[in-house]
Protein backbone atom coordinates (compact mmCIF):
# COMPACT_ATOMS: atom_id res chain seq x y z
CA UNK A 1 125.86 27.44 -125.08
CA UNK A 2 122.03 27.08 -125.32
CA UNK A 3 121.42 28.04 -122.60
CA UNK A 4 123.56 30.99 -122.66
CA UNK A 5 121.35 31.99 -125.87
CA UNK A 6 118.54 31.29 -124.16
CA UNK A 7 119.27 33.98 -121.04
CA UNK A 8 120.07 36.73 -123.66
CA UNK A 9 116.73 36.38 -125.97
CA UNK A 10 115.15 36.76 -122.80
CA UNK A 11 117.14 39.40 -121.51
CA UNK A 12 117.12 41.46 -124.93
CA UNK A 13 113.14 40.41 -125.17
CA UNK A 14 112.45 42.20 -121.45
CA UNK A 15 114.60 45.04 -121.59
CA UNK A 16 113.61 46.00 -125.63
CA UNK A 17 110.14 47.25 -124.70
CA UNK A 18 111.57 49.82 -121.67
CA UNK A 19 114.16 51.02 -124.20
CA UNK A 20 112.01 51.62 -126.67
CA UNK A 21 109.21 53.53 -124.08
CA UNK A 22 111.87 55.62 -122.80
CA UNK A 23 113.84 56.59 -126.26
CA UNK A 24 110.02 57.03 -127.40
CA UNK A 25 109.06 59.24 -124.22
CA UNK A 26 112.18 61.72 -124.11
CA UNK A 27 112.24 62.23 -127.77
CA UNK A 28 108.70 63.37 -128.15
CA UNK A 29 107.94 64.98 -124.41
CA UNK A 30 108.44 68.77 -125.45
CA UNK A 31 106.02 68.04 -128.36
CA UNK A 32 102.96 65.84 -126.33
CA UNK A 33 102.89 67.47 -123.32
CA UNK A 34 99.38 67.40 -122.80
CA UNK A 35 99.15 64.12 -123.59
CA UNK A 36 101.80 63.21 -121.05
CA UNK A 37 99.65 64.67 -118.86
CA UNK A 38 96.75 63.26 -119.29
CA UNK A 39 98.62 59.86 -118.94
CA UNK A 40 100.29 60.99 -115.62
CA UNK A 41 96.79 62.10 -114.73
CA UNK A 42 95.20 58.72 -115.75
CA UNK A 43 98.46 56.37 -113.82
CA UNK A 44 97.29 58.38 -110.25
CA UNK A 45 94.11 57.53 -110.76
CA UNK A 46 95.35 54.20 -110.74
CA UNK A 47 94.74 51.13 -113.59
CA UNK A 48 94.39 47.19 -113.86
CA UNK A 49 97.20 44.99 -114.90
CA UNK A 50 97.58 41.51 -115.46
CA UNK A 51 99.76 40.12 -112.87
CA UNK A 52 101.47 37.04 -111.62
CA UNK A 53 104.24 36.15 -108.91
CA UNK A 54 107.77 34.86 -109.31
CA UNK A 55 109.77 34.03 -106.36
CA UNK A 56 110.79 29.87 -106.32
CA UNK A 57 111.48 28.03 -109.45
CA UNK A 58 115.55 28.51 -110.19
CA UNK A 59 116.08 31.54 -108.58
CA UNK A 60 114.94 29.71 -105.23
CA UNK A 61 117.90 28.03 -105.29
CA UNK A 62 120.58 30.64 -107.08
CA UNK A 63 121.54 32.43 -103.84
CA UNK A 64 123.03 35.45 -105.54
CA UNK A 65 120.46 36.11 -107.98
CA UNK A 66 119.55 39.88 -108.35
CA UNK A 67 117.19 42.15 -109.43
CA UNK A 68 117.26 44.76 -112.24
CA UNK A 69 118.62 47.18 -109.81
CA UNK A 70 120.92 45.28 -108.34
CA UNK A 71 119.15 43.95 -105.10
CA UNK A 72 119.56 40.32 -103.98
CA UNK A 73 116.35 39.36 -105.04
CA UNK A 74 114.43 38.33 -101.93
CA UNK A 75 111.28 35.96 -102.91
CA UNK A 76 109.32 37.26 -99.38
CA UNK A 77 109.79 40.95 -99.77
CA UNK A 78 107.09 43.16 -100.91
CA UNK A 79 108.65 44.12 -104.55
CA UNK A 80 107.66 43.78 -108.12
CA UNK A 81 108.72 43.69 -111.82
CA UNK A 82 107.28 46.08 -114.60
CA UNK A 83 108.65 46.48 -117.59
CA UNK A 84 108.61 50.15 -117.87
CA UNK A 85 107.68 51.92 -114.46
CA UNK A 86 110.53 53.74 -112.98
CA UNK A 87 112.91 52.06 -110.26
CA UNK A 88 111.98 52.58 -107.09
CA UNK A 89 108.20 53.14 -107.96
CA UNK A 90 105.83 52.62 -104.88
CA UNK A 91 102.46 50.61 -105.55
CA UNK A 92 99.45 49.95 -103.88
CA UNK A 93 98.15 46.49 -105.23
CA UNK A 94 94.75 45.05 -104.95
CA UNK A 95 92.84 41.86 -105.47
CA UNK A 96 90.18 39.79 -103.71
CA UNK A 97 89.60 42.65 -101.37
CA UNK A 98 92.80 42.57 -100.00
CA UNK A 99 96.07 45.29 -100.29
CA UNK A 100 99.46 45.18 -100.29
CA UNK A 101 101.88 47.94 -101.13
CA UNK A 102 105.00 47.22 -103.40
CA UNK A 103 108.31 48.88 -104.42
CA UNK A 104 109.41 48.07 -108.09
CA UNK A 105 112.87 46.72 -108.13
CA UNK A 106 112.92 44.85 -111.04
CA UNK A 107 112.37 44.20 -115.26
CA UNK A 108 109.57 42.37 -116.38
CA UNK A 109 107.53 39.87 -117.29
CA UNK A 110 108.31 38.96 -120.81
CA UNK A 111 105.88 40.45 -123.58
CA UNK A 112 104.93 37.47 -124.88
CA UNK A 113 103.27 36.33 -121.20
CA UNK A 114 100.30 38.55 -121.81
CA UNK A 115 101.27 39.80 -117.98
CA UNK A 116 102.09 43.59 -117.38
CA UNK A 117 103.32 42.91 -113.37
CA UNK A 118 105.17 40.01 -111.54
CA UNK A 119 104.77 40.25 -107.82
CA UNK A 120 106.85 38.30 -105.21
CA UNK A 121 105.80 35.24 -103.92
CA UNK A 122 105.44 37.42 -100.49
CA UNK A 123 103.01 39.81 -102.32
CA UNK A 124 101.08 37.28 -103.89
CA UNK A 125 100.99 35.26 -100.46
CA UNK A 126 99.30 38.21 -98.72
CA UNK A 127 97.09 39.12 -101.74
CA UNK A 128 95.95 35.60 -102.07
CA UNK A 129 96.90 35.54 -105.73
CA UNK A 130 99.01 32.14 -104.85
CA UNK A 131 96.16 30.04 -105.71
CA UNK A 132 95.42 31.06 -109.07
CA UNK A 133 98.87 32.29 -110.21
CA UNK A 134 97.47 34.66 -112.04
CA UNK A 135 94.66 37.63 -111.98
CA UNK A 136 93.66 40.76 -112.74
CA UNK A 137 95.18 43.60 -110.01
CA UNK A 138 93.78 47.02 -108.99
CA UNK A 139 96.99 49.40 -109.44
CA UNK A 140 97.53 52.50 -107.57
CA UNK A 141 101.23 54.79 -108.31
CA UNK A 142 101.50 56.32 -104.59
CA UNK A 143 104.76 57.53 -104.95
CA UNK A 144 108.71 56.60 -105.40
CA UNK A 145 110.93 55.30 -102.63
């Protein structure tokens, strides 16, 4: 039973912040356009998140474990979590001088992790954020899949 309550504070602590962006975004779009824009203007220009990987740990071994979309989650393929950036969203990641592009197919990282992107253990592999676990990522939107 714990750790049933466990799964849903995490679950209602991850999804909570999208919900809110979203219900905050549509309500108010007609009256900040401009500053929608300049936001959209400011995400193609590209910005620096906080990122770490996830692929391993328990859902190593859980072999039907998906994603927020509904995708077996696949540890080595080049896909992400965000908490708020649309499904589907196509990213250009970089760090150390090396690229990788990524699709976002799932929620997350938790708030409370002071991360704003989790990156598969295949992503991280070929960015060389392995090592560290953790570092600061170049962040470019180039489109959605």
């Amino acid at each position: 039973m714990n750790r049933i309550c466990g799964v849903l504070t995490i679950l209602a602590l991850t999804t909570a912040p999208a919900l809110a962006h979203h219900h905050h975004a549509s309500r108010h779009s007609s009256h900040h356009s401009s500053h929608n824009a300049s936001r959209h203007a400011e995400a193609s220009q590209g910005f620096t998140a906080n990122a770490s990987f996830y692929g391993g740990g328990p859902r190593r071994y859980e072999p039907n474990s998906h994603t927020a979309n509904g995708e077996l989650f696949n540890m080595w393929d080049m896909t992400a979590a965000h908490r708020t950036l649309p499904m589907g969203t196509r990213l250009r990641l970089t760090y150390a001088g090396r690229s990788v592009v990524v699709r976002i197919n799932d929620r997350g990282p938790a708030v409370w992790t002071g991360r704003s992107l989790d990156v598969s253990r295949g992503a991280a592999t070929q960015l060389g954020l392995i090592e560290r676990g953790t570092g600061q990522v170049r962040v470019e939107v180039i489109g959605k899949s």
